[in-house]
N, C-alpha and C. Protein backbone atom coordinates (compact mmCIF):
# COMPACT_ATOMS: atom_id res chain seq x y z
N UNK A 1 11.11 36.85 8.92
CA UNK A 1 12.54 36.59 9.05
C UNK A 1 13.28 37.53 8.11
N UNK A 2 14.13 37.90 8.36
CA UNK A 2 15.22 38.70 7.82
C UNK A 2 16.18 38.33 7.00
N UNK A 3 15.97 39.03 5.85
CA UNK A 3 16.91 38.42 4.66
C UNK A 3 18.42 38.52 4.68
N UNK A 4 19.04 37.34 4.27
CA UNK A 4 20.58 37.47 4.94
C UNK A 4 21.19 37.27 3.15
N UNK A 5 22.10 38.32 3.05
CA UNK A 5 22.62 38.51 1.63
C UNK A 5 24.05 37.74 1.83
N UNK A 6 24.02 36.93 1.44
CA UNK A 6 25.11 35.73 1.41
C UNK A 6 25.94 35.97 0.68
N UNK A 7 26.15 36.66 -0.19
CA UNK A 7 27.15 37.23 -0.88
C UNK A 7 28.07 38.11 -0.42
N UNK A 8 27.52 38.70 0.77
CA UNK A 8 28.66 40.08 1.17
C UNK A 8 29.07 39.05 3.08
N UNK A 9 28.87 37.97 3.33
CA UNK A 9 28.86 37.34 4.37
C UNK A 9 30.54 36.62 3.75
N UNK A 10 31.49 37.06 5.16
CA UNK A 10 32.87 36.48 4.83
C UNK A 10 32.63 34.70 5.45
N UNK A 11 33.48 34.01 4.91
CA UNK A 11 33.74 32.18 5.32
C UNK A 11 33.25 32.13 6.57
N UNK A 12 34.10 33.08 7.64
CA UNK A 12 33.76 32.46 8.81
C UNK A 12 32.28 32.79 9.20
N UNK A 13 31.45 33.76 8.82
CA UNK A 13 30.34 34.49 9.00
C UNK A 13 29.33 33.38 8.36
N UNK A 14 29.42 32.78 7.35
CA UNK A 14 28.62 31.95 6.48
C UNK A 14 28.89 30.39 7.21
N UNK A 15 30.23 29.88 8.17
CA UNK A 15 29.96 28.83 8.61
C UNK A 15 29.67 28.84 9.58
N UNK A 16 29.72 30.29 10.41
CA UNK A 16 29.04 30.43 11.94
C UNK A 16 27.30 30.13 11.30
N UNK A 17 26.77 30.60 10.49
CA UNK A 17 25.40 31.00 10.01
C UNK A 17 24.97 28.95 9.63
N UNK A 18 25.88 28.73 9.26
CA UNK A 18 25.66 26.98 8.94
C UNK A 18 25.52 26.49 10.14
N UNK A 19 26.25 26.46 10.96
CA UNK A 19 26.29 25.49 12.20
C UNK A 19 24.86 26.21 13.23
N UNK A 20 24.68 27.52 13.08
CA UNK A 20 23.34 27.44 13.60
C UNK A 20 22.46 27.14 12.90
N UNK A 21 22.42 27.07 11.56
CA UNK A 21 21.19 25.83 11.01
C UNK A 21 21.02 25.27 11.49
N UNK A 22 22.24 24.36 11.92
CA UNK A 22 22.41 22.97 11.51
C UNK A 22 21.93 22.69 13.03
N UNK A 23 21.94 23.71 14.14
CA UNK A 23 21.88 23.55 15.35
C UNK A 23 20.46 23.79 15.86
N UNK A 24 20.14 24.25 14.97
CA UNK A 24 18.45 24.89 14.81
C UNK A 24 17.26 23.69 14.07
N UNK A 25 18.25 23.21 13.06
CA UNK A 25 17.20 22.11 12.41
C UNK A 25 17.31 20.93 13.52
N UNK A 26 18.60 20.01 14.14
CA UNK A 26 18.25 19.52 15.19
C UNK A 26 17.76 19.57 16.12
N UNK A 27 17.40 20.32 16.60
CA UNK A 27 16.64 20.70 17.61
C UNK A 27 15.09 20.48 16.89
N UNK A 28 14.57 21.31 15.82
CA UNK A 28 13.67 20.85 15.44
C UNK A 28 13.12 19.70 15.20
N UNK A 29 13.98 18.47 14.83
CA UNK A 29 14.08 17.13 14.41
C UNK A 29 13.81 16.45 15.45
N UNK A 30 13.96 16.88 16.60
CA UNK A 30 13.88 16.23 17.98
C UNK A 30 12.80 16.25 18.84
N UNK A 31 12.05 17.63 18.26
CA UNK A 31 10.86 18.11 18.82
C UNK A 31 10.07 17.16 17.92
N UNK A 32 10.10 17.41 16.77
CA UNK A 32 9.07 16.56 15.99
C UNK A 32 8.97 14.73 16.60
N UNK A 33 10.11 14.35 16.28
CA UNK A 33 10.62 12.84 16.74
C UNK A 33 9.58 13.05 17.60
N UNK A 34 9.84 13.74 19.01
CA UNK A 34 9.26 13.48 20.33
C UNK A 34 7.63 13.63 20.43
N UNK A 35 7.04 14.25 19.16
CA UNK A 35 5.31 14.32 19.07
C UNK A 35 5.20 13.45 18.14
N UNK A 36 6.16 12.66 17.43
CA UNK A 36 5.80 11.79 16.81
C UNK A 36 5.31 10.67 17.79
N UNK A 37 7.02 9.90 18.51
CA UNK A 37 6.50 9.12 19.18
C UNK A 37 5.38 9.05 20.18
N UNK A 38 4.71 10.51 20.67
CA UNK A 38 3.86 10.39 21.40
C UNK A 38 2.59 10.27 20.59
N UNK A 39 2.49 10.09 19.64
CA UNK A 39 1.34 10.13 18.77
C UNK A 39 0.92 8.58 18.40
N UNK A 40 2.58 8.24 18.13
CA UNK A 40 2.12 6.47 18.03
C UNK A 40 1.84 6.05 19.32
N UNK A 41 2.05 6.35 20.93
CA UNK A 41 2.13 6.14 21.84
C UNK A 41 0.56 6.13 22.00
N UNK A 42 -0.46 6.96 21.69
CA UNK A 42 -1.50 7.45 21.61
C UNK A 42 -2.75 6.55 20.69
N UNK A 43 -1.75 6.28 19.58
CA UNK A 43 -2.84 5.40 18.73
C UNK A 43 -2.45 4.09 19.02
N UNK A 44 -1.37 3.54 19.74
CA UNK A 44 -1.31 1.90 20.47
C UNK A 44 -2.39 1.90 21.38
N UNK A 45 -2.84 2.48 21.46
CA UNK A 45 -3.91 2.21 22.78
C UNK A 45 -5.13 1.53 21.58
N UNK A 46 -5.24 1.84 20.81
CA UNK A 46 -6.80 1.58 19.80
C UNK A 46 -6.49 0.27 19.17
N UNK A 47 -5.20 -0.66 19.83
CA UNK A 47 -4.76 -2.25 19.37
C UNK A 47 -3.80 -2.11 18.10
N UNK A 48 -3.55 -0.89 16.99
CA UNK A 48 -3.00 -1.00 16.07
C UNK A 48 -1.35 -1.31 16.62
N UNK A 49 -0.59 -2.21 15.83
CA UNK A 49 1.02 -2.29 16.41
C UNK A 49 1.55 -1.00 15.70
N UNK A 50 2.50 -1.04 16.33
CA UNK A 50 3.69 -0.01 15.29
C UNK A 50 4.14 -0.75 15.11
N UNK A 51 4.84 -0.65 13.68
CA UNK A 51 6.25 -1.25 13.21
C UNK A 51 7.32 -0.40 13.33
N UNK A 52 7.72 -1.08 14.33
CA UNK A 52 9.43 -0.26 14.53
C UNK A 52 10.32 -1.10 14.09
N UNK A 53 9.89 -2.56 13.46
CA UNK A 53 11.06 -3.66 13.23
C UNK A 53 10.24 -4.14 12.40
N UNK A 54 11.63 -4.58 11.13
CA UNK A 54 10.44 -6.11 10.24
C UNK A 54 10.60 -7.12 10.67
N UNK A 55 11.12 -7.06 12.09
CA UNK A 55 11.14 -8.58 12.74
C UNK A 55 9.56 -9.33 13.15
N UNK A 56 8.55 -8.41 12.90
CA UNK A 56 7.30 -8.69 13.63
C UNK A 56 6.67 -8.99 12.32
N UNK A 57 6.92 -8.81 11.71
CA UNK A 57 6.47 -9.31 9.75
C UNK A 57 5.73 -11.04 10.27
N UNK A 58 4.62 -11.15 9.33
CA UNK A 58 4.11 -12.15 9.39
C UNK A 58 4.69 -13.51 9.06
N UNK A 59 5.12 -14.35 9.33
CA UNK A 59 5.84 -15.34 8.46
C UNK A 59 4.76 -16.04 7.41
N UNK A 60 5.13 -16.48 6.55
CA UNK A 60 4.59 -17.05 5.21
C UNK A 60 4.71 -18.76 5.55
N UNK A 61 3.20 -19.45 5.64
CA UNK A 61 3.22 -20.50 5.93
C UNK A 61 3.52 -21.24 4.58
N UNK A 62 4.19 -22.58 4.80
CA UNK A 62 4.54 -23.42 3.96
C UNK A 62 3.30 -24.10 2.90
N UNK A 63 3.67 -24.03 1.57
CA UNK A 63 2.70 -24.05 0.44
C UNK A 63 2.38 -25.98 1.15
N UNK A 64 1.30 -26.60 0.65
CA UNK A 64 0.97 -27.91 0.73
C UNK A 64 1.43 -28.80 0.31
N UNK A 65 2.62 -28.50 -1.00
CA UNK A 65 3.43 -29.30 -1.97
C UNK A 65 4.77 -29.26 -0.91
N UNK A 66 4.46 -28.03 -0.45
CA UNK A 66 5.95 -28.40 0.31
C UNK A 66 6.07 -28.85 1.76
N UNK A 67 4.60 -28.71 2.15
CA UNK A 67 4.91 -29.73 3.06
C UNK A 67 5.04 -31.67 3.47
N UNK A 68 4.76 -31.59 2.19
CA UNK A 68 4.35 -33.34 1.40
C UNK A 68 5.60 -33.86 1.69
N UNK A 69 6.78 -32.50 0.91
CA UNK A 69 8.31 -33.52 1.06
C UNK A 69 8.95 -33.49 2.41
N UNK A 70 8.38 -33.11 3.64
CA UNK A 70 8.86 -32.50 4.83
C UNK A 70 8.84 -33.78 5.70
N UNK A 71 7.28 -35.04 5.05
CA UNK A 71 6.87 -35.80 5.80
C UNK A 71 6.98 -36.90 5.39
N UNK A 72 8.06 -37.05 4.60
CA UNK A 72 8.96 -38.50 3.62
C UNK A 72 8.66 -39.71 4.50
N UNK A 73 9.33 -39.48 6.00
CA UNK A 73 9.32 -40.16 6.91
C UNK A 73 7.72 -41.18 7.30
N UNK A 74 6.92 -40.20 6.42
CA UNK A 74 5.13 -40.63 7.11
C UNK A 74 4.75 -42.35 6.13
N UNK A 75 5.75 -42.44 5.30
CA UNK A 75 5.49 -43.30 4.22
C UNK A 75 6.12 -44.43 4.87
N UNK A 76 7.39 -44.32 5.88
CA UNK A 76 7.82 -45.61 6.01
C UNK A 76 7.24 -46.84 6.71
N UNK A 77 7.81 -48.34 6.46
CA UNK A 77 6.72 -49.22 6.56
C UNK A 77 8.05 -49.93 7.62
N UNK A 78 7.41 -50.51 8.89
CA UNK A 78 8.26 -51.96 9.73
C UNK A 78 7.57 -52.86 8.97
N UNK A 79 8.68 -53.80 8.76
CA UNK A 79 7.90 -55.18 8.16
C UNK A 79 8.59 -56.06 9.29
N UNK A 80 7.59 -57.04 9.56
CA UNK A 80 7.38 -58.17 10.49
C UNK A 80 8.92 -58.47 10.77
N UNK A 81 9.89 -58.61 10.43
CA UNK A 81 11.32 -59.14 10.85
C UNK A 81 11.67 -57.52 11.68
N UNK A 82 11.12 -56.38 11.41
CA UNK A 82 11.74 -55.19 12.00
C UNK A 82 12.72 -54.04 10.99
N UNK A 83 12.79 -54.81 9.82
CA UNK A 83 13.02 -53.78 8.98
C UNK A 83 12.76 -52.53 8.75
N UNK A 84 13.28 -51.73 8.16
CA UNK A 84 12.30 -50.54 7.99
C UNK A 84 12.26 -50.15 6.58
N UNK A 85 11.41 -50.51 5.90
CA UNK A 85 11.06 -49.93 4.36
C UNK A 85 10.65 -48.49 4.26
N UNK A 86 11.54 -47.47 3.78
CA UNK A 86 11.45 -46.38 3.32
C UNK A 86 10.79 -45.95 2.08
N UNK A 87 9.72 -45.36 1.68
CA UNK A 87 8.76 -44.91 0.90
C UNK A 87 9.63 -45.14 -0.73
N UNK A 88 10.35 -46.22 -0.81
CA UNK A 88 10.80 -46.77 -1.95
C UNK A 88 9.38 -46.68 -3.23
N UNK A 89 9.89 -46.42 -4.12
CA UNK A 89 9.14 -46.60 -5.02
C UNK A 89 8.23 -45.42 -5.78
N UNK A 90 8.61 -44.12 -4.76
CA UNK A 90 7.82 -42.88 -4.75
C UNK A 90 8.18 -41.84 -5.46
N UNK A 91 8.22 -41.36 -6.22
CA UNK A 91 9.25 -40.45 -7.05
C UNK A 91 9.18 -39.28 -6.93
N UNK A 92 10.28 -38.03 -6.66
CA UNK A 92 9.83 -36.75 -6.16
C UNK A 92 8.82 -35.97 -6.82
N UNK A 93 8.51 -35.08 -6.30
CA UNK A 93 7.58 -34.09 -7.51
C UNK A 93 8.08 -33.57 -8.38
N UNK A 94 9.48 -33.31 -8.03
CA UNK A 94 9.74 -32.42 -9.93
C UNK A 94 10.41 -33.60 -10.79
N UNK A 95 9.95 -34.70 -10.34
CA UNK A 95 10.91 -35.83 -11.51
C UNK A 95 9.34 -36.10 -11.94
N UNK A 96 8.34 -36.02 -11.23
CA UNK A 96 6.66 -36.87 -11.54
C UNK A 96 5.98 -36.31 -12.73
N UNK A 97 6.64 -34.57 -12.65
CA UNK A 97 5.95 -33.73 -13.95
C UNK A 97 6.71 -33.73 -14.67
């Protein structure tokens, strides 16, 4: 490539010379993009996912302490008239420690 002396290049000569960069690197950016995606296109076949989103992120199952307070409801008692006794008497976990 041919050396371009930027110093003796007038405004308009130096922003004509920019916008074909700039017209030259997109183009490049697009070519690449396009062997990119065909490359992930290529290795989906061998079962690996792509991540194109962190929507596919694993979710984080609920610790065992926290599912204890989820099931308050599992404690309540009918007593013979039809009442319903609620797990009275039980005290949460961060009042117990």
């Amino acid at each position: 490539m041919a050396k371009i002396d930027l110093d003796s290049l007038s405004i308009e000569e130096l922003a004509a010379l920019r916008d074909r960069a700039i017209d030259k690197l997109a183009e490049k950016v697009v070519a690449r993009q396009a062997e990119l995606e065909a490359e992930i296109e290529r290795l989906s076949q061998y079962g690996k996912a792509s991540k194109k989103s962190p929507a596919t992120a694993p979710v984080a199952k609920p610790k065992k302490r926290d599912e204890s307070k989820g099931d308050e409801s599992k404690g309540d008692e009918v007593k013979s008239d039809g009442e319903v006794r609620t797990g009275e008497g039980t005290e949460p976990i961060a009042e117990a420690a």
